[in-house]
Protein backbone atom coordinates (compact mmCIF):
# COMPACT_ATOMS: atom_id res chain seq x y z
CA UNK A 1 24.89 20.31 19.19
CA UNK A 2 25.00 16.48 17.96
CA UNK A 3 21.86 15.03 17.91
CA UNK A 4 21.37 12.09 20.27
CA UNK A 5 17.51 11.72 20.66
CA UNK A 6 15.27 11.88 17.59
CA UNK A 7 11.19 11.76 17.64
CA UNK A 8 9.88 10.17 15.12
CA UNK A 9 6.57 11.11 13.55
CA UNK A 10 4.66 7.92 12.02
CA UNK A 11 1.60 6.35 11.63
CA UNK A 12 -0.58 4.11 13.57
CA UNK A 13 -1.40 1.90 10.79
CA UNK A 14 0.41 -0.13 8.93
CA UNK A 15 -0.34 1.24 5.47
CA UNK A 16 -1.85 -1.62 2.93
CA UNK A 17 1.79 -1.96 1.60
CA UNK A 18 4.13 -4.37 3.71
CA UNK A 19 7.20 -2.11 2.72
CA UNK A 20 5.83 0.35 4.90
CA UNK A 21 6.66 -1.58 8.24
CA UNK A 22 10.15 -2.80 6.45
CA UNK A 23 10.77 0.74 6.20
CA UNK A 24 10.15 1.87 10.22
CA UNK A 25 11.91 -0.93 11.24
CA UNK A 26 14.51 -0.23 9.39
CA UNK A 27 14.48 3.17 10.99
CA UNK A 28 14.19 1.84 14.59
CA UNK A 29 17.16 -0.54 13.53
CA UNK A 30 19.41 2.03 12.47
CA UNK A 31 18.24 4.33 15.22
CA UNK A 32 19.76 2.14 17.84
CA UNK A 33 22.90 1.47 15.47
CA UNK A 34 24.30 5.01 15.78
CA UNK A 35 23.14 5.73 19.41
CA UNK A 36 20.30 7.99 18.63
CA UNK A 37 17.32 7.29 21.48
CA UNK A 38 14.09 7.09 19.76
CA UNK A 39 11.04 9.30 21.44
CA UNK A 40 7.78 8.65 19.62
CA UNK A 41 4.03 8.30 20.10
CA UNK A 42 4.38 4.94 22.45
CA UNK A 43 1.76 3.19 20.73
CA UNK A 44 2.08 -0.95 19.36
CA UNK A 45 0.15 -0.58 16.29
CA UNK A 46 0.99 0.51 12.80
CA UNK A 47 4.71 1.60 11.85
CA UNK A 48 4.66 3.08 15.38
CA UNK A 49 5.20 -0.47 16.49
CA UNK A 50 7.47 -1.16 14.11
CA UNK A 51 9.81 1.73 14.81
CA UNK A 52 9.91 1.33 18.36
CA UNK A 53 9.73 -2.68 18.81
CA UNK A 54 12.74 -2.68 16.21
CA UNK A 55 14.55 0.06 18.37
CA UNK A 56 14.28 -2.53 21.59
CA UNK A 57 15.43 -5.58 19.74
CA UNK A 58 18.69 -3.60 18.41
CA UNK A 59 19.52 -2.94 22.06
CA UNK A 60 18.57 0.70 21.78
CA UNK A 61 16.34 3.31 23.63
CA UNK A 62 12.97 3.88 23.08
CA UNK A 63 10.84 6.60 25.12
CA UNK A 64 6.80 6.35 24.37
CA UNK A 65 4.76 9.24 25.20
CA UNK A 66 0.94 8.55 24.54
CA UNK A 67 -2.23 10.62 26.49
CA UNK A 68 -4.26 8.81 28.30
CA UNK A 69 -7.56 8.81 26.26
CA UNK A 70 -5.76 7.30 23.36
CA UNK A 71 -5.17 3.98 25.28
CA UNK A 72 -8.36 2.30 25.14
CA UNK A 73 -7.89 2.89 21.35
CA UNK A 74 -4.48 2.54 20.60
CA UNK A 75 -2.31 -0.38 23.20
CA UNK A 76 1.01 1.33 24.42
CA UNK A 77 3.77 -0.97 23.54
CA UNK A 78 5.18 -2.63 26.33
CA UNK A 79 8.68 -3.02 27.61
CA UNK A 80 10.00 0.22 26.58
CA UNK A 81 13.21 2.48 28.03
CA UNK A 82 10.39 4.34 29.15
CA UNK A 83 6.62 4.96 28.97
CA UNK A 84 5.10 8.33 29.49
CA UNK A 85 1.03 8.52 29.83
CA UNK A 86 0.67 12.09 29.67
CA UNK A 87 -2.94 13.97 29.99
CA UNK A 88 -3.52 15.59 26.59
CA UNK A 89 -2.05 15.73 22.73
CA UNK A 90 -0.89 19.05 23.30
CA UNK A 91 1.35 17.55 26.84
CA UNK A 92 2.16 14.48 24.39
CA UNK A 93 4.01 17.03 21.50
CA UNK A 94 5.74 18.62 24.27
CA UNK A 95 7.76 16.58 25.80
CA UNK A 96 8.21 14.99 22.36
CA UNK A 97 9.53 18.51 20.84
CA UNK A 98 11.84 19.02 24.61
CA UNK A 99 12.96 15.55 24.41
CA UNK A 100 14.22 15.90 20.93
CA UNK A 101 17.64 17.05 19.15
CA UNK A 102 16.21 16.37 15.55
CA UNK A 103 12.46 14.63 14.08
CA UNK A 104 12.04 12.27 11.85
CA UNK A 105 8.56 11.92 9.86
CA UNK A 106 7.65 8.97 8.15
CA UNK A 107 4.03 7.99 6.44
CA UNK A 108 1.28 8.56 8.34
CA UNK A 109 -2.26 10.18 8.43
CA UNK A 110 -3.36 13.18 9.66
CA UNK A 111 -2.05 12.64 13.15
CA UNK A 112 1.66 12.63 11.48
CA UNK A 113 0.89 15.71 9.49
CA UNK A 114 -0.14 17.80 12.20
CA UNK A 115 3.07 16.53 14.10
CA UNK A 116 5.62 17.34 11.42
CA UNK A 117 3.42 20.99 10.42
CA UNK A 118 3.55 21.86 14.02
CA UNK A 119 7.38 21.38 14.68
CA UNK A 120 8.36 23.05 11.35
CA UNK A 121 5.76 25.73 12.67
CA UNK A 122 7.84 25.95 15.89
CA UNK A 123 11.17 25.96 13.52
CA UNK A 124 9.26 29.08 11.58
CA UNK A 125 8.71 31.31 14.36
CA UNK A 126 11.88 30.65 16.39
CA UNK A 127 10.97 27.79 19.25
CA UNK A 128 13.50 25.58 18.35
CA UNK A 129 16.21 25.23 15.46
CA UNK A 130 16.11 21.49 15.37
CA UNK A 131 16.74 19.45 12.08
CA UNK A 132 14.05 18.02 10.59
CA UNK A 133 13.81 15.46 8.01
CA UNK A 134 11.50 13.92 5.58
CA UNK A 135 11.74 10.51 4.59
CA UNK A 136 10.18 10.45 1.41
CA UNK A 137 10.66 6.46 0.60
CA UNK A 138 8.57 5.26 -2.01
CA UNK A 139 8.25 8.59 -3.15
CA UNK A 140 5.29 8.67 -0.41
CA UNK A 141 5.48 12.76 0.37
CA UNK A 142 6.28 13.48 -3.60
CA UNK A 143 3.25 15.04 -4.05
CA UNK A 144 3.23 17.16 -0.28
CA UNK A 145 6.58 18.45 -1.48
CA UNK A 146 5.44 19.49 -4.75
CA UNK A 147 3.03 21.63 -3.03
CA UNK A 148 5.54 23.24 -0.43
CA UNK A 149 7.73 23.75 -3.81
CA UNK A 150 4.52 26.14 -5.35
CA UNK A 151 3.82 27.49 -1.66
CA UNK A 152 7.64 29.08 -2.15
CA UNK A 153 7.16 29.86 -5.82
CA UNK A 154 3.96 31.71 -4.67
CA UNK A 155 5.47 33.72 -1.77
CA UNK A 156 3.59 32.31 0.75
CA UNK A 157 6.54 29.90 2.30
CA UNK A 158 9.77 31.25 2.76
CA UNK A 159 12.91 29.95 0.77
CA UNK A 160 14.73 29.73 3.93
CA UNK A 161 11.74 27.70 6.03
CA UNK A 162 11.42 25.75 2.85
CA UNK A 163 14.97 24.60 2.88
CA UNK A 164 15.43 23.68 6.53
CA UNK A 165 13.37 20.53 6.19
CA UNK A 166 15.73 18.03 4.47
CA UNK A 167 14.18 15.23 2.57
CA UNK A 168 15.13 11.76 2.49
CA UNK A 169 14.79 9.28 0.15
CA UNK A 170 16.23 6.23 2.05
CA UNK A 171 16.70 5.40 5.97
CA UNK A 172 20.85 5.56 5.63
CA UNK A 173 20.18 9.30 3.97
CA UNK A 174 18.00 10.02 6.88
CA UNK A 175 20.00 8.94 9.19
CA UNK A 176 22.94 10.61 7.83
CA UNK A 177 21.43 14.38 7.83
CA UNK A 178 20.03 13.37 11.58
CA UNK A 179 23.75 12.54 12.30
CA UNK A 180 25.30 15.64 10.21
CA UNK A 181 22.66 18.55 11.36
């Protein structure tokens, strides 16, 4: 099945390096290049932002899903496709996992982590068999995948789960695997 929708998996904060935003706006830009509709957290802030407000202004779609007790914390972003205030995380990841044909993670905190463990989780135990991919700019998730790497050498991660995530190390590689899945 081609993938036409990705979620993306990023932070809410900016990260205390500028090439951090240059990198999800990239993302969003090349997102709405190819025709792939972006579904993502629906916040403003952080790379978030970046992502989706890059999507918009490159004439593509951009579907926010954020739960209700995150918006007196964290703004939606306005003007999107479509904005979804849902009533709980666990609604949020949802229709973020049905909504999408592949995810994308980027940097982010622990949010992010829990986002991208829980979908290759899902992947694991047979939910979905939707690509998912890395992008390990900056060499950013070195250091995560050199753990995975000695979770598989131990025998406690399967070769197999191991190698369906694919790893990026630019937004056009990214972009390719979501394209070739």
């Amino acid at each position: 099945m081609p993938v036409k929708t990705v979620t993306v998996f990023c932070g809410s904060r900016s990260g205390e390096n500028p090439q951090w935003v240059s990198v999800a706006s990239a993302c969003g830009r090349s997102l709405a290049a190819h025709g792939l509709a972006l579904v993502y957290g629906g916040g403003c802030n952080g790379l978030m932002g970046a992502v989706a407000r890059a999507a918009m202004e490159s004439k593509g779609q951009a579907t926010g899903v954020i739960p209700e007790s995150l918006l007196a914390i964290e703004p939606a972003m306005q003007g999107l496709t479509e904005l979804l205030v849902v009533d709980s995380m666990h609604t949020r990841k949802s229709i973020m996992a049905e909504r999408a044909d592949a995810f994308l993670v980027l940097p982010g905190g622990i949010g992010t982590y829990e986002e991208f463990f829980e979908m290759w989780t899902w992947n694991q135990i047979g939910l979905h068999d939707k690509p998912i991919v890395l992008l390990n700019a900056f060499d950013f998730y070195t250091p995560l995948l050199q753990f995975l790497r000695q979770s598989v050498d131990h025998g406690f991660l399967n070769p197999k789960h191991h190698d369906h995530l694919k790893v990026a190390t630019t937004v056009d590689q990214a972009i390719d695997f979501l394209l070739h899945a």
